[in-house]
N, C-alpha and C. Protein backbone atom coordinates (compact mmCIF):
# COMPACT_ATOMS: atom_id res chain seq x y z
N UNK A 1 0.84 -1.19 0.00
CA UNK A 1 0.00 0.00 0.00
C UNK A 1 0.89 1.25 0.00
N UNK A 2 0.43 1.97 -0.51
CA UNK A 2 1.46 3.25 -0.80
C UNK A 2 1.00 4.55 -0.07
N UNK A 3 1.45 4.96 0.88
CA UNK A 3 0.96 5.76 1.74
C UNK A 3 0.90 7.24 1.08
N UNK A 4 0.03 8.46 2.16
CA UNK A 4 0.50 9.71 0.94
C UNK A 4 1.56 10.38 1.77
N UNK A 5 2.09 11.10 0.66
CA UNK A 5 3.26 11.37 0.72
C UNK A 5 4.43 10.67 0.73
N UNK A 6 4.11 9.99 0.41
CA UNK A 6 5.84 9.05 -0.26
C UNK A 6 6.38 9.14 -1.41
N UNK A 7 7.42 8.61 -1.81
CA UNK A 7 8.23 8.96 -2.74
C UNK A 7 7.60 8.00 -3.86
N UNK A 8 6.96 7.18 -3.39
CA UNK A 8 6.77 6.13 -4.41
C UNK A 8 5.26 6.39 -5.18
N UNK A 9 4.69 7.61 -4.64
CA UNK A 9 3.50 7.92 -5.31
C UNK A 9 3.85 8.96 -6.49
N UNK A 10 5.07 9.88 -6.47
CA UNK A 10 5.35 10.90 -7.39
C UNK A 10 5.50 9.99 -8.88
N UNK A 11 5.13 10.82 -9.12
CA UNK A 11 4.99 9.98 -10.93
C UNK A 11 6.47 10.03 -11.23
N UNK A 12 7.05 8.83 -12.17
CA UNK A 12 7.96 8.55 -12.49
C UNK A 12 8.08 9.16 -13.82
N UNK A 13 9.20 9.66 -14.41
CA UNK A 13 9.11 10.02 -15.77
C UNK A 13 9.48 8.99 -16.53
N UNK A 14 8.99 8.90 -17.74
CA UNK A 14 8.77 7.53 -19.33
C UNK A 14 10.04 7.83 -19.98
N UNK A 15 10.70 7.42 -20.51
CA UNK A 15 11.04 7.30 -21.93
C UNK A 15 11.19 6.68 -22.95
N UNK A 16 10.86 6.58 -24.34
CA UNK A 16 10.36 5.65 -25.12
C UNK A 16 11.55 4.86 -25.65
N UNK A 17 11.82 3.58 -25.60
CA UNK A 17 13.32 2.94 -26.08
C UNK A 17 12.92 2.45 -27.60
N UNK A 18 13.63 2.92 -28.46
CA UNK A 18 13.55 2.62 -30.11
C UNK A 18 14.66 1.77 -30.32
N UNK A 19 14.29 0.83 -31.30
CA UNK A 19 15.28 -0.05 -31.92
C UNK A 19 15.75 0.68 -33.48
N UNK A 20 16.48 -0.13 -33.85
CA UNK A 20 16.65 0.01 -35.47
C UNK A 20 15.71 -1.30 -36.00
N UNK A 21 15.03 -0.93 -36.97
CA UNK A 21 14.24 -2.23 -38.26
C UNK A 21 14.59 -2.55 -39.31
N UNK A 22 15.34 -3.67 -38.84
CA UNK A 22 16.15 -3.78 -40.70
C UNK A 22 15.30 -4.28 -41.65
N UNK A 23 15.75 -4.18 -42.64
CA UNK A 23 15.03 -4.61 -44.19
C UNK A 23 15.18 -6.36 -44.11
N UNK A 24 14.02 -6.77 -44.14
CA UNK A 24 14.52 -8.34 -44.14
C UNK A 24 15.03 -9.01 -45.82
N UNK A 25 14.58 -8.10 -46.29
CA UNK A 25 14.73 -8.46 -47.71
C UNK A 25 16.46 -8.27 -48.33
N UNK A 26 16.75 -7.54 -47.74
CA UNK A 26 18.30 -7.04 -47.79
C UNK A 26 19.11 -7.11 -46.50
N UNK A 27 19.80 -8.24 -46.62
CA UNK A 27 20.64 -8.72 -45.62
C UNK A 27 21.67 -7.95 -44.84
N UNK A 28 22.43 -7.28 -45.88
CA UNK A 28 23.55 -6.10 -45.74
C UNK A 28 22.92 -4.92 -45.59
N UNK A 29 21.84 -3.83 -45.50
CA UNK A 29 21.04 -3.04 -45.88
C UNK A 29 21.30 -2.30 -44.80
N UNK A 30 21.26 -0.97 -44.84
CA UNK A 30 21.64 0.15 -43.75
C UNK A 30 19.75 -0.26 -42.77
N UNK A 31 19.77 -0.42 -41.30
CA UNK A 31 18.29 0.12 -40.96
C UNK A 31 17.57 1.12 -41.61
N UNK A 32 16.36 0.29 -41.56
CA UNK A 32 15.43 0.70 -42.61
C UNK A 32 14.17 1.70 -41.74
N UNK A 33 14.15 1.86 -40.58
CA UNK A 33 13.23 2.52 -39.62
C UNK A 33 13.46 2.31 -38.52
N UNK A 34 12.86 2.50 -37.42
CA UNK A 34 12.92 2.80 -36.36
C UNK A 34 11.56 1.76 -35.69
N UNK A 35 11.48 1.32 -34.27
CA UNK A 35 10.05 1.13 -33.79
C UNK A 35 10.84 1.14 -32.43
N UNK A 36 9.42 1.42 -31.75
CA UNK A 36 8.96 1.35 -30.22
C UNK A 36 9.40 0.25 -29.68
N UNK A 37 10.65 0.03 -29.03
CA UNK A 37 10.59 -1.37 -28.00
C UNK A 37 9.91 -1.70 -26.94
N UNK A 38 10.04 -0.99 -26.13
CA UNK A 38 9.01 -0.47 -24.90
C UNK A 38 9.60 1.13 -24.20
N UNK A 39 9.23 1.00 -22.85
CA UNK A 39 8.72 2.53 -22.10
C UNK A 39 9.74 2.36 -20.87
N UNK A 40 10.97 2.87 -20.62
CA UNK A 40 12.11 2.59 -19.43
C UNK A 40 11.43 3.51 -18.41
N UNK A 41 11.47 3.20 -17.10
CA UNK A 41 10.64 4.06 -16.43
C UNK A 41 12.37 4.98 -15.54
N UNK A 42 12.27 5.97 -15.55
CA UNK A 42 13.41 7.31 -14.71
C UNK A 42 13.62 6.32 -13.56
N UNK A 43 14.82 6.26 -13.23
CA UNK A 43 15.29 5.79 -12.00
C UNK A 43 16.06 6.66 -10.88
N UNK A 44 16.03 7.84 -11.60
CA UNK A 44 15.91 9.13 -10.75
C UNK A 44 14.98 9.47 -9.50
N UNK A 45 15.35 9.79 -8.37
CA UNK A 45 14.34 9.62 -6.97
C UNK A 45 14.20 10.93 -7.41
N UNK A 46 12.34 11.13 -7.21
CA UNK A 46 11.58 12.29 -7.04
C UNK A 46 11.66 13.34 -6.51
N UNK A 47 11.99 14.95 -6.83
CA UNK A 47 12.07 15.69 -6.22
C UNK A 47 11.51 15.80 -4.78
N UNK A 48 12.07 15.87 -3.73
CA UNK A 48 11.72 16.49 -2.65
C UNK A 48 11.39 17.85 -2.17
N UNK A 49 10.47 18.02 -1.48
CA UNK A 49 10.49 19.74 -1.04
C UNK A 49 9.63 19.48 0.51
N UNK A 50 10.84 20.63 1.33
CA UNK A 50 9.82 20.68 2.26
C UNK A 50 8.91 21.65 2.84
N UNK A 51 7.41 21.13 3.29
CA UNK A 51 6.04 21.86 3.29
C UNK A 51 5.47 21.17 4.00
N UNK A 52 5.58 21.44 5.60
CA UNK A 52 5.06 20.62 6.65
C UNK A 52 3.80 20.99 6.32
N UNK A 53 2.76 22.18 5.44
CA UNK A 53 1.56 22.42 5.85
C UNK A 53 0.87 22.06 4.79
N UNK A 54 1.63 21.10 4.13
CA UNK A 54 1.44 20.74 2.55
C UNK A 54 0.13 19.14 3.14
N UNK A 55 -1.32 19.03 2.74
CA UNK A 55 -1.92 17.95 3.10
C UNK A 55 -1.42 16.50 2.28
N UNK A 56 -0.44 16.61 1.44
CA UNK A 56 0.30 15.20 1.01
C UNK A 56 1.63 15.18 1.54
N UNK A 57 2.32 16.16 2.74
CA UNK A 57 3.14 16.06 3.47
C UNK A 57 3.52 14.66 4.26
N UNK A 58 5.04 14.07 3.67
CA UNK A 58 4.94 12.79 4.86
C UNK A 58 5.56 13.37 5.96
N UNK A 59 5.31 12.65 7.47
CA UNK A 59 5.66 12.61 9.06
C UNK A 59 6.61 13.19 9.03
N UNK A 60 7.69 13.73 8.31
CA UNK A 60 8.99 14.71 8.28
C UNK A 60 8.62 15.82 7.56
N UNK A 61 7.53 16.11 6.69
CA UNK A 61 7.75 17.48 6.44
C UNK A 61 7.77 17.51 5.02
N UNK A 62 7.99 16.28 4.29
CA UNK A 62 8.26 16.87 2.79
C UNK A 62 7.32 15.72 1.75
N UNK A 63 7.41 16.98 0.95
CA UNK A 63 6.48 16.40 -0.37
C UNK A 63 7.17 16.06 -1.32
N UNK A 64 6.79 15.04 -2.31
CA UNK A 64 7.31 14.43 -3.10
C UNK A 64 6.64 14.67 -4.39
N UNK A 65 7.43 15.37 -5.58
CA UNK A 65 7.10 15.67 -6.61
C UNK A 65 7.83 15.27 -7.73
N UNK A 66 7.42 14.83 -8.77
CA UNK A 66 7.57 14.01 -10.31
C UNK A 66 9.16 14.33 -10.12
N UNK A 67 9.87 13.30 -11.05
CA UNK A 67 11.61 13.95 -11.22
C UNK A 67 11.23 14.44 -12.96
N UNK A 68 10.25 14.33 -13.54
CA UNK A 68 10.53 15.35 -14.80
C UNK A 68 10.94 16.41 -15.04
N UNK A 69 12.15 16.84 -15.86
CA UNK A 69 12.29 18.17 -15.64
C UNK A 69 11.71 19.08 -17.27
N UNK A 70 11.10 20.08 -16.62
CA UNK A 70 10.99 20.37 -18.12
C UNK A 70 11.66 20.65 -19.12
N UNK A 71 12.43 21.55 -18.75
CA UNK A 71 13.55 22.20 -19.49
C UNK A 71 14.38 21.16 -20.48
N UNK A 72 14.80 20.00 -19.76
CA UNK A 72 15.27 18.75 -20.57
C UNK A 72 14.87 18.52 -21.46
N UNK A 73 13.18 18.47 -20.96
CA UNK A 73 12.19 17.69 -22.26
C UNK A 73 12.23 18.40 -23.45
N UNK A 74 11.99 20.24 -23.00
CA UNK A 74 12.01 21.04 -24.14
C UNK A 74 13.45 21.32 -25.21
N UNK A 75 14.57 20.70 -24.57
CA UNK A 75 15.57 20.30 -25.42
C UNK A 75 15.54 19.69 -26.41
N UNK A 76 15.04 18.08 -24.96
CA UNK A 76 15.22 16.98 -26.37
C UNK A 76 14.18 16.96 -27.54
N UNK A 77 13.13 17.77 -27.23
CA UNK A 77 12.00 17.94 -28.32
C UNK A 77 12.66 18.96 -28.98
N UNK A 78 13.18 19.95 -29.59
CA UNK A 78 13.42 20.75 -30.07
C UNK A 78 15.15 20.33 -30.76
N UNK A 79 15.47 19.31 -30.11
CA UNK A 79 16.76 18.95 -31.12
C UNK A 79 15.97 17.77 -31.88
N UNK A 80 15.26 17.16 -31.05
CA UNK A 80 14.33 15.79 -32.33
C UNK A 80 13.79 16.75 -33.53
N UNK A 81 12.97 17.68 -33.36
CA UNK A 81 12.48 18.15 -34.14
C UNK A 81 13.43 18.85 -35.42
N UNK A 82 14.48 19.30 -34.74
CA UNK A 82 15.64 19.74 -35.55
C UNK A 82 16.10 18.65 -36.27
N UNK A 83 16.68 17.25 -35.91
CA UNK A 83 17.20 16.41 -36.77
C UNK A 83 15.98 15.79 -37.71
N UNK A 84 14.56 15.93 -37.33
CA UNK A 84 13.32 15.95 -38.16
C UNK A 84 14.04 16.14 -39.87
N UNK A 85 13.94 17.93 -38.94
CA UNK A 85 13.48 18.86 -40.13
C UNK A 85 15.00 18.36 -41.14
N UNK A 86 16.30 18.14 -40.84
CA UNK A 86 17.75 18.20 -41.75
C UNK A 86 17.46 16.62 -42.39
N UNK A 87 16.83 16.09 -41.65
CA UNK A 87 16.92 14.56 -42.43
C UNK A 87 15.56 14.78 -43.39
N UNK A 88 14.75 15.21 -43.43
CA UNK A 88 13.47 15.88 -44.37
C UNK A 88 14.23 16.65 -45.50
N UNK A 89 14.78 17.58 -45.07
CA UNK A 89 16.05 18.19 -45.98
C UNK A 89 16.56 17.35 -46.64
N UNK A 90 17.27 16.70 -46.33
CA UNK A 90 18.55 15.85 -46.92
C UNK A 90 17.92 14.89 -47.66
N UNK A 91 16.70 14.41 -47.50
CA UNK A 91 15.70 13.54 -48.50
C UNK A 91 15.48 14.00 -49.73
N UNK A 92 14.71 15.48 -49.48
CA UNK A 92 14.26 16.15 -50.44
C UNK A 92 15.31 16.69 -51.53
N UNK A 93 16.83 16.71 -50.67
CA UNK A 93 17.80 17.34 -51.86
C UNK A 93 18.42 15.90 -52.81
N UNK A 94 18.36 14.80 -52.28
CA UNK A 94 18.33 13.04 -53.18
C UNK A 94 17.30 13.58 -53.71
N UNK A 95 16.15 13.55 -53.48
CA UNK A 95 14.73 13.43 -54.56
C UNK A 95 15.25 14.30 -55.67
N UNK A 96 15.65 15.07 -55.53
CA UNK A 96 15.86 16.11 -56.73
C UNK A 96 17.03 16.57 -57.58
N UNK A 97 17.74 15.81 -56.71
CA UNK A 97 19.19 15.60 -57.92
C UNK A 97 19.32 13.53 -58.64
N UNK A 98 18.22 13.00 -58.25
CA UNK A 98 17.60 12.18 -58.79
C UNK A 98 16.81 12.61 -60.02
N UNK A 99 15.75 13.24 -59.79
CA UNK A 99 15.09 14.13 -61.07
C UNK A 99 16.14 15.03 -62.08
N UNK A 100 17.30 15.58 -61.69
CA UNK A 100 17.44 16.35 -62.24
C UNK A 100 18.64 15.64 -63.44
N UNK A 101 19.10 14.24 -62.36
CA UNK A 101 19.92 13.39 -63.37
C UNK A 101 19.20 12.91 -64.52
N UNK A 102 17.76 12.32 -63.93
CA UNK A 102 16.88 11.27 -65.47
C UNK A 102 17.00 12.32 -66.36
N UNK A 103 16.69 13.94 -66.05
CA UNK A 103 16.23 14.41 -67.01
C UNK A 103 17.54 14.86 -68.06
N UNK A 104 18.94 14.75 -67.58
CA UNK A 104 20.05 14.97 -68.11
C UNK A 104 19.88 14.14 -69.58
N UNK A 105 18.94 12.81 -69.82
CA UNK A 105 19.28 12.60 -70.67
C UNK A 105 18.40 12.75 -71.82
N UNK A 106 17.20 13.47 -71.42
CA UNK A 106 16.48 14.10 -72.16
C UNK A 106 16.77 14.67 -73.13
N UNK A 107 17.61 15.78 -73.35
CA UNK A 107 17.72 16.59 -74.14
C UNK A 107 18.90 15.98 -74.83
C-alpha cells in the first residue's frame, strides 16, 4: 500500500526505447526505420520539497514531486524536431538531384 506522501506515489518520468528495423529483404542493408521497444521508467528519486503544511506532506515534512524536468524535455523535443526537419532536408535534396539526373538525358 502506498501511503501519501511518499516517494513512491510521485509519478515517475517515461522514456520511449527505439530499436533500429532492418530490411529483411536485404541482408547487408543500412536500418530501414525505427520502432517502439518499450517505455524505461526514470530511475531518478523524485524531487523532494519541504512543506510541513502541505496535506500530502509525509511525518517529516516533505512532499514528493515528479523527477521530470521540463527544461530537458524542451531540449530533447526541439533537437528531435531539428534532426526531423535536416533529415526531411537531406531527402528532399536526393529526390531532386535524382530528377534532375533522369532528365540529363532528355535533351
Amino acid at each position: 500500500m502506498l501511503l501519501p506522501g511518499s516517494p513512491e506515489q510521485a509519478y515517475q518520468a517515461r522514456v520511449p526505447v527505439f530499436a533500429a528495423v532492418l530490411d529483411a529483404a536485404q541482408r547487408n542493408a543500412p536500418a530501414s526505420g525505427v520502432q517502439v521497444k518499450g517505455i524505461a521508467i526514470s530511475q531518478e528519486p523524485p524531487r523532494a520539497e519541504y512543506q510541513p503544511g502541505h496535506p500530502l506532506a509525509d511525518p517529516q515534512g516533505y512532499v514528493y514531486y515528479s523527477n521530470v524536468r521540463p527544461v530537458e524535455q524542451m531540449a530533447d523535443m526541439i533537437s528531435a524536431s531539428r534532426s526531423y526537419e535536416s533529415a526531411a532536408q537531406a531527402l528532399s535534396t536526393v529526390q531532386d538531384l535524382i530528377q534532375r539526373t533522369l532528365r540529363l538525358g532528355d535533351s
